[in-house]
PDB file of N, CA and C in Angstrom:
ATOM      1  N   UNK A   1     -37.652  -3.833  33.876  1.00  0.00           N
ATOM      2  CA  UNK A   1     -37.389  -4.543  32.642  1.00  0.00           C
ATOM      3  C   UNK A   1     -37.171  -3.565  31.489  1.00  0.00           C
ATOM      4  N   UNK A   2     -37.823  -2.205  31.129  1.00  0.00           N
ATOM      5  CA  UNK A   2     -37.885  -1.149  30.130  1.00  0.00           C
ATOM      6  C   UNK A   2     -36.623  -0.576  30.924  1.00  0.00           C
ATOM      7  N   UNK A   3     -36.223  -0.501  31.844  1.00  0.00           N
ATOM      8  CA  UNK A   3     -34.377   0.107  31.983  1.00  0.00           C
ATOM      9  C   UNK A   3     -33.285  -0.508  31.513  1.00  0.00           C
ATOM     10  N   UNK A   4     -33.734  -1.601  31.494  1.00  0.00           N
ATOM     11  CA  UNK A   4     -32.457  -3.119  31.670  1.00  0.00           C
ATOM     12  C   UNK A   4     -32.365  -2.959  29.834  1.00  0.00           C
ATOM     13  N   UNK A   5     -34.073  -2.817  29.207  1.00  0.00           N
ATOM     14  CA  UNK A   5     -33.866  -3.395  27.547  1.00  0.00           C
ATOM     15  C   UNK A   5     -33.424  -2.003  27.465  1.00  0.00           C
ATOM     16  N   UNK A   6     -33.497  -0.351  27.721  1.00  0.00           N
ATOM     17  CA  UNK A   6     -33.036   0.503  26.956  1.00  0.00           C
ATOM     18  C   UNK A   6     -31.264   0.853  27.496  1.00  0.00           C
ATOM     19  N   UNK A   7     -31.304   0.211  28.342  1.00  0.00           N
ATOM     20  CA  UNK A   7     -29.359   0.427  28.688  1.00  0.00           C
ATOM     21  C   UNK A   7     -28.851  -0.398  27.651  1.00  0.00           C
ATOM     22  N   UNK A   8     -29.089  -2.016  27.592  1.00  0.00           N
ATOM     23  CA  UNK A   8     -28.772  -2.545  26.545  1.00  0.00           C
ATOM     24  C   UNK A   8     -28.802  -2.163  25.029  1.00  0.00           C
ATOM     25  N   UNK A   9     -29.768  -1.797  24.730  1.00  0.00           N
ATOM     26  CA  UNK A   9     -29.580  -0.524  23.518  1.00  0.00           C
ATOM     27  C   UNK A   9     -29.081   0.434  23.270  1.00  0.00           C
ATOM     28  N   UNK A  10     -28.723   1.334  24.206  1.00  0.00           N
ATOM     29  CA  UNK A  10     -27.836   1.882  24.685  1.00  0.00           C
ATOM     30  C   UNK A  10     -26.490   1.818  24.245  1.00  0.00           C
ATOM     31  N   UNK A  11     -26.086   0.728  25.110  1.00  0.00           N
ATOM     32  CA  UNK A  11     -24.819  -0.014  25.401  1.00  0.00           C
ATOM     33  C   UNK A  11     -24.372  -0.313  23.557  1.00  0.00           C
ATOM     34  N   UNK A  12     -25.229  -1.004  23.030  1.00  0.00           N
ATOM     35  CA  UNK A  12     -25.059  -1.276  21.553  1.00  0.00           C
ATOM     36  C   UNK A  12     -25.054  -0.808  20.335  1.00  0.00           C
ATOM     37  N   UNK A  13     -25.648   0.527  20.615  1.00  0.00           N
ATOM     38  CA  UNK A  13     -25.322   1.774  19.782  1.00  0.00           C
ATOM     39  C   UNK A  13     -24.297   2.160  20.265  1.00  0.00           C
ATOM     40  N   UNK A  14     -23.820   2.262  21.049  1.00  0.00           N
ATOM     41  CA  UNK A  14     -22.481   3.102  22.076  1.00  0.00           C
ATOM     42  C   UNK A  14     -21.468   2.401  21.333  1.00  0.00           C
ATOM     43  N   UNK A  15     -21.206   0.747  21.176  1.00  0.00           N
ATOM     44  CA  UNK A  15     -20.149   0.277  20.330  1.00  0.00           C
ATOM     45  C   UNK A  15     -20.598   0.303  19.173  1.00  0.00           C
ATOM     46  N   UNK A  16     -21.419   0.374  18.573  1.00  0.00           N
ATOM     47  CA  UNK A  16     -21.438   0.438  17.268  1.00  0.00           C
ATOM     48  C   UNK A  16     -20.945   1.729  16.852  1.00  0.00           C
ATOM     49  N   UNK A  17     -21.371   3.018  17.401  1.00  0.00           N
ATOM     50  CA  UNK A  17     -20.514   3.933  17.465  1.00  0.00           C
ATOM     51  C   UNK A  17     -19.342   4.228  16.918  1.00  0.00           C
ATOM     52  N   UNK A  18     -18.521   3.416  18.387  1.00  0.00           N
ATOM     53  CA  UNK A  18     -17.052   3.497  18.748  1.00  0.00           C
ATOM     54  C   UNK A  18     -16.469   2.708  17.481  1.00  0.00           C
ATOM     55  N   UNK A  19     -17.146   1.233  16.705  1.00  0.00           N
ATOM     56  CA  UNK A  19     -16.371   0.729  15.622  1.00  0.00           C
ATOM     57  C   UNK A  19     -16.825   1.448  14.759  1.00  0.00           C
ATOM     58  N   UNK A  20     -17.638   2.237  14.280  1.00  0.00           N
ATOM     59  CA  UNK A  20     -17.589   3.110  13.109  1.00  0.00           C
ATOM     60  C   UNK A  20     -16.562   4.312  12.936  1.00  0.00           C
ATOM     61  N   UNK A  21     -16.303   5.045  14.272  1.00  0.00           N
ATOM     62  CA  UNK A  21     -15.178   5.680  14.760  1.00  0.00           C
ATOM     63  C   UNK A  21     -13.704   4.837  14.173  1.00  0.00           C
ATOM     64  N   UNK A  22     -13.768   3.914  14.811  1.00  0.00           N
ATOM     65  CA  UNK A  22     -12.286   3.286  14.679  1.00  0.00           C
ATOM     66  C   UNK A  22     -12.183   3.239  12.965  1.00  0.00           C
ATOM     67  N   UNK A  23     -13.400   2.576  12.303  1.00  0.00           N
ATOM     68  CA  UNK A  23     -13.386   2.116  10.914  1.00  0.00           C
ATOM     69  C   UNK A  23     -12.680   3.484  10.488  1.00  0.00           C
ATOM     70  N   UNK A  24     -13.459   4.724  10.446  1.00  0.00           N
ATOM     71  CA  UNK A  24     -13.024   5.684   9.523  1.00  0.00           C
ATOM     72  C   UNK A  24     -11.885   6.400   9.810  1.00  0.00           C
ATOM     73  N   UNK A  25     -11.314   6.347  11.228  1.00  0.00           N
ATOM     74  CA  UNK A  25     -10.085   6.937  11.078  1.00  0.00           C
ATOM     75  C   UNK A  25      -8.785   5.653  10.642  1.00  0.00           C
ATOM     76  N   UNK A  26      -8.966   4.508  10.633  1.00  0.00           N
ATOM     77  CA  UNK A  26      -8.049   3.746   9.753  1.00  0.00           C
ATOM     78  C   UNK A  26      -8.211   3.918   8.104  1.00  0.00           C
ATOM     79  N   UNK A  27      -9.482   4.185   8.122  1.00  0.00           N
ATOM     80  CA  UNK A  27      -9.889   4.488   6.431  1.00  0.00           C
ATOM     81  C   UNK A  27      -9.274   5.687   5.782  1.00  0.00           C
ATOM     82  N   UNK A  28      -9.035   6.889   7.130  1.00  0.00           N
ATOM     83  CA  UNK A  28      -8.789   7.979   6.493  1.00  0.00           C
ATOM     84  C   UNK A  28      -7.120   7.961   6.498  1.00  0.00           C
ATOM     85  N   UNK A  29      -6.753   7.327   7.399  1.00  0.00           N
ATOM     86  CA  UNK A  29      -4.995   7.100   7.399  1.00  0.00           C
ATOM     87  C   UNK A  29      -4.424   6.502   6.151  1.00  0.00           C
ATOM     88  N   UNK A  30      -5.365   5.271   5.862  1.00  0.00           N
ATOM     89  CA  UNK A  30      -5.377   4.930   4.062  1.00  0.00           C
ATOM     90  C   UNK A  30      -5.364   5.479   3.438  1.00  0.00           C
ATOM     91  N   UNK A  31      -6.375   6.057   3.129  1.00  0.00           N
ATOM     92  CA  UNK A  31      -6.187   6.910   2.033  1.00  0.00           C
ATOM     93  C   UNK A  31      -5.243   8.506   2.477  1.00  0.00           C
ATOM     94  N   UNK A  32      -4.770   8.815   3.533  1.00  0.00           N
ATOM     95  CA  UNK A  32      -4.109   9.261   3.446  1.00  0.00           C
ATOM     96  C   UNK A  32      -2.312   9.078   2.792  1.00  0.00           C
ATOM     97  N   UNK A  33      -2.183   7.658   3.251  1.00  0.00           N
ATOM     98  CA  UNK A  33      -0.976   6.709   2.624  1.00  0.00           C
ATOM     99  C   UNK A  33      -0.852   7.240   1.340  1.00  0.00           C
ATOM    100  N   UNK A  34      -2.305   6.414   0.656  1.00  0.00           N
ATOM    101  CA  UNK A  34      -2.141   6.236  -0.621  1.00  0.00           C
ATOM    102  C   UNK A  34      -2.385   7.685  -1.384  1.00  0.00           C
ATOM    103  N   UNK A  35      -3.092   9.176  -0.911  1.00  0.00           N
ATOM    104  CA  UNK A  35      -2.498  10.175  -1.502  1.00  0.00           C
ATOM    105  C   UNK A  35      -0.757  10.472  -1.540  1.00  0.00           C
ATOM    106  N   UNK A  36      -0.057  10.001  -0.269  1.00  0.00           N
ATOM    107  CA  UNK A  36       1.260  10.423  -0.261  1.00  0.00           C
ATOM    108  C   UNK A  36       1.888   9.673  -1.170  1.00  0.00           C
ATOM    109  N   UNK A  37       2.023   8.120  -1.260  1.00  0.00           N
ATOM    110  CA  UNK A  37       2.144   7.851  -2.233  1.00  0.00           C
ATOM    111  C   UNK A  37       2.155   7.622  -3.402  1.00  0.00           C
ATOM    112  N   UNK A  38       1.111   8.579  -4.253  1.00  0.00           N
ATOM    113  CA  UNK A  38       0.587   8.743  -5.515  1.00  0.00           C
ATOM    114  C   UNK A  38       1.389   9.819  -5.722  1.00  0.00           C
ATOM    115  N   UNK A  39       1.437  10.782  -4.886  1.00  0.00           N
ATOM    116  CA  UNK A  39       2.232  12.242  -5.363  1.00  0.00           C
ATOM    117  C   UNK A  39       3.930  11.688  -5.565  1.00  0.00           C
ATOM    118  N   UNK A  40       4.516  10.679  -4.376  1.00  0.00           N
ATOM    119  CA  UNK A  40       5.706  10.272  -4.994  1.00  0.00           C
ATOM    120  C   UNK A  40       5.859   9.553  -6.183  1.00  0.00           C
ATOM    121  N   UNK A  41       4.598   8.398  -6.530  1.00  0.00           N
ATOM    122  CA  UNK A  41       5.257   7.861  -8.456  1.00  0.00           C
ATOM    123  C   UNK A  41       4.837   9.103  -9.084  1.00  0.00           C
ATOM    124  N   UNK A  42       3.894   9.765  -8.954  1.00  0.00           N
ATOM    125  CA  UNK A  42       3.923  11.027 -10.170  1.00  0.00           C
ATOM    126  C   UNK A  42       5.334  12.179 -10.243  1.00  0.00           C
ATOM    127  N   UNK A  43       5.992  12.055  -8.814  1.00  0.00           N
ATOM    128  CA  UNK A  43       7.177  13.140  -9.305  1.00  0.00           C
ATOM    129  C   UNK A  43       8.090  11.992  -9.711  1.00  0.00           C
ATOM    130  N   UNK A  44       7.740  10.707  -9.419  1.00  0.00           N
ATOM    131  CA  UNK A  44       9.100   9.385  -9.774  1.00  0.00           C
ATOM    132  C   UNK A  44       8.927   9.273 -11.877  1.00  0.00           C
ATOM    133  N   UNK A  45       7.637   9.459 -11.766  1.00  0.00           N
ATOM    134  CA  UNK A  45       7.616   9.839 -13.104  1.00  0.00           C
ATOM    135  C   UNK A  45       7.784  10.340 -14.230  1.00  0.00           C
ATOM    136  N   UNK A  46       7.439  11.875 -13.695  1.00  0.00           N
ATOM    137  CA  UNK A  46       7.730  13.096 -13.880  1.00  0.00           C
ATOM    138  C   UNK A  46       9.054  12.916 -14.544  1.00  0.00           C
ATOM    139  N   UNK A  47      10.040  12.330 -13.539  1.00  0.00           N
ATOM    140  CA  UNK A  47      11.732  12.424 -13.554  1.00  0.00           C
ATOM    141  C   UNK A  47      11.911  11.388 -14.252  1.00  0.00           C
ATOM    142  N   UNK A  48      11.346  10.041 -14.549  1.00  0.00           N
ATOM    143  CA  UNK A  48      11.590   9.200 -15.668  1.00  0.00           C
ATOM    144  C   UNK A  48      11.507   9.719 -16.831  1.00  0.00           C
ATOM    145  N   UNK A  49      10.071  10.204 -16.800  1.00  0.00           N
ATOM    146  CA  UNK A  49       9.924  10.960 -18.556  1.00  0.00           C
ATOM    147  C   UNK A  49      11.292  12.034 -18.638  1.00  0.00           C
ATOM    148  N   UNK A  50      11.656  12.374 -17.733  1.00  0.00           N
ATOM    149  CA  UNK A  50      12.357  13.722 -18.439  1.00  0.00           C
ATOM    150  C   UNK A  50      14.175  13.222 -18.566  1.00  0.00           C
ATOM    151  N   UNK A  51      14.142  12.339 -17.657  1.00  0.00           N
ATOM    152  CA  UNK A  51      15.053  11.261 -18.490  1.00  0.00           C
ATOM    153  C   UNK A  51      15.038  10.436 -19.952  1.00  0.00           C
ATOM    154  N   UNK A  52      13.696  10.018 -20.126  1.00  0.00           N
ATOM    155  CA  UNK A  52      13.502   9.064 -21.146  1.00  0.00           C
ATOM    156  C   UNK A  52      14.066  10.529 -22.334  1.00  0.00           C
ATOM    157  N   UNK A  53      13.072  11.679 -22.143  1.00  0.00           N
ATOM    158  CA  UNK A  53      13.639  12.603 -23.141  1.00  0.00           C
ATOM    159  C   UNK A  53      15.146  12.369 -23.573  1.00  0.00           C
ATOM    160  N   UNK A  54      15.631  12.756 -22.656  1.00  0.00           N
ATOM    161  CA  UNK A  54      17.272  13.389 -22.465  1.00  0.00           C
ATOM    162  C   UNK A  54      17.876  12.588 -23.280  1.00  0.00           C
ATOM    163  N   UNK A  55      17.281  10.823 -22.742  1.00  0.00           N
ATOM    164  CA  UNK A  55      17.894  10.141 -23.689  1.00  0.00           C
ATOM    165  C   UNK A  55      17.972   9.814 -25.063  1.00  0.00           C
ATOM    166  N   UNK A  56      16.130  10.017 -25.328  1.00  0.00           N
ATOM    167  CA  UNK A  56      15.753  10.045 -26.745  1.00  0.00           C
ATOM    168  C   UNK A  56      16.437  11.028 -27.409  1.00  0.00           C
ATOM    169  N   UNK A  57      16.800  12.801 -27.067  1.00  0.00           N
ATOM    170  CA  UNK A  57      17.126  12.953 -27.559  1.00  0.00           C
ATOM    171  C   UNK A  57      19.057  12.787 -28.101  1.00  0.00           C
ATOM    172  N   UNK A  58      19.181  12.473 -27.235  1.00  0.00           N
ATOM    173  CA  UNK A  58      20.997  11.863 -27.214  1.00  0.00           C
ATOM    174  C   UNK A  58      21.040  10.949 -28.027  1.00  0.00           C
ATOM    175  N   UNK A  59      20.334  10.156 -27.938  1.00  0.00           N
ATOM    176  CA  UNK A  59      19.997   8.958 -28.967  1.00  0.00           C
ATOM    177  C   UNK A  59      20.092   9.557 -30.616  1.00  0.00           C
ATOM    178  N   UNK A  60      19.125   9.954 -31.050  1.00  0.00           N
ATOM    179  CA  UNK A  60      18.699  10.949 -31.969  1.00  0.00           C
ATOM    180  C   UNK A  60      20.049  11.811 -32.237  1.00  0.00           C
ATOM    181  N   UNK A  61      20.926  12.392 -31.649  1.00  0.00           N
ATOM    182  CA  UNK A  61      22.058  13.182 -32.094  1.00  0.00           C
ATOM    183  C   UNK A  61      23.198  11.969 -32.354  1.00  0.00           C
ATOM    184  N   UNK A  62      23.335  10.999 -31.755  1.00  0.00           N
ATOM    185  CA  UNK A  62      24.324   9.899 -32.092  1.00  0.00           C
ATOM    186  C   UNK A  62      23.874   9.113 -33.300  1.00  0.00           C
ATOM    187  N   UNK A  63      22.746   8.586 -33.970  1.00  0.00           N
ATOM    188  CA  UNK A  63      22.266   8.117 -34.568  1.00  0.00           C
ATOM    189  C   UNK A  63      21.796   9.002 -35.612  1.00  0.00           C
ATOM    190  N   UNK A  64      22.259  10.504 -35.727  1.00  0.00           N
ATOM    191  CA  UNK A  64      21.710  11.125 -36.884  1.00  0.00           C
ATOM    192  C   UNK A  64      20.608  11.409 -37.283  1.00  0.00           C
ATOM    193  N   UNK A  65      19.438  10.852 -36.388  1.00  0.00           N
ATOM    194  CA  UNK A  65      18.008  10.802 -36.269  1.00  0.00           C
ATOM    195  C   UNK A  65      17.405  10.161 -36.992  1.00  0.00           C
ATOM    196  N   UNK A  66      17.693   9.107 -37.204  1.00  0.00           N
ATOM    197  CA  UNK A  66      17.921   7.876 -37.774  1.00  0.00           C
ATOM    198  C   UNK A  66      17.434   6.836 -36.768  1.00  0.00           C
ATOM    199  N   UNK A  67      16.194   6.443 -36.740  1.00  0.00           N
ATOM    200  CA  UNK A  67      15.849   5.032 -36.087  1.00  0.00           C
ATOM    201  C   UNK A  67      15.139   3.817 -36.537  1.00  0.00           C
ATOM    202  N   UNK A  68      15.454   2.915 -35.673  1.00  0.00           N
ATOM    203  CA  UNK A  68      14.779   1.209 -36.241  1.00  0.00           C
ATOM    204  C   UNK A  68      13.533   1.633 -36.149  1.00  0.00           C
ATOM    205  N   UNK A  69      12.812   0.560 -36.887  1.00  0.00           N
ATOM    206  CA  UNK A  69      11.023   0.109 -37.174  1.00  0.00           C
ATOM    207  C   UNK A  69      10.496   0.080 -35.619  1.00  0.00           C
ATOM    208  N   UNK A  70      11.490   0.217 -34.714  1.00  0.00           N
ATOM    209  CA  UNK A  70      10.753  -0.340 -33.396  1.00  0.00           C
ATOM    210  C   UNK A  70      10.785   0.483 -32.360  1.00  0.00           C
ATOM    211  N   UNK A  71      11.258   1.844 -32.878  1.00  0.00           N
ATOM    212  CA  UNK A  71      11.603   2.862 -32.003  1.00  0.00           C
ATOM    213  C   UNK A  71      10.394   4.055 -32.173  1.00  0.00           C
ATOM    214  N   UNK A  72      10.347   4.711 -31.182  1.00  0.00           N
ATOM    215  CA  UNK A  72       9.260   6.112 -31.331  1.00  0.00           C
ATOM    216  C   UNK A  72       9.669   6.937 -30.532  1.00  0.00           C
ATOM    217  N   UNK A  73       9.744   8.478 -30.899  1.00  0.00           N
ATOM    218  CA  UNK A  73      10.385   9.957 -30.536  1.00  0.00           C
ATOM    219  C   UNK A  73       9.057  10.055 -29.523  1.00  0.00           C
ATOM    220  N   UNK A  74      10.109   9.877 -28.279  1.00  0.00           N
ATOM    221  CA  UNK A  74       8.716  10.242 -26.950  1.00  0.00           C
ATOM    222  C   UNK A  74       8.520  12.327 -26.793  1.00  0.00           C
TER     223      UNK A  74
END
């Protein structure tokens, strides 16, 4: 009877184990995702702002530097 209850204990740490295993390497593939994808909006960014410049300042040379109440020099 003390073989039968410690195999079963055993047995149930053994999967509990194995799903803590499984948990963290899906956890770490996540957050692996979501580092790769953080580094792409920050260079998607990066390249917006340095557009938004380009334009502000194009803007600013056509307009004489001269803007509406609703505008701001990024």
């Amino acid at each position: 009877m003390d073989t039968l209850l410690i195999i079963i204990i055993t047995g149930l740490v053994a999967i509990v184990v194995l799903v803590l295993i499984v948990y963290n390497s899906l956890l770490h593939n996540r957050i692996t995702e979501s580092a790769v994808e953080n580094d792409r909006l920050k260079r998607e960014n990066h390249s917006l702002e340095k557009e938004n410049r380009e334009l502000s300042d194009e803007l600013e040379v056509v307009t004489g530097g001269k803007r509406g109440p609703n505008t701001r020099k990024f």
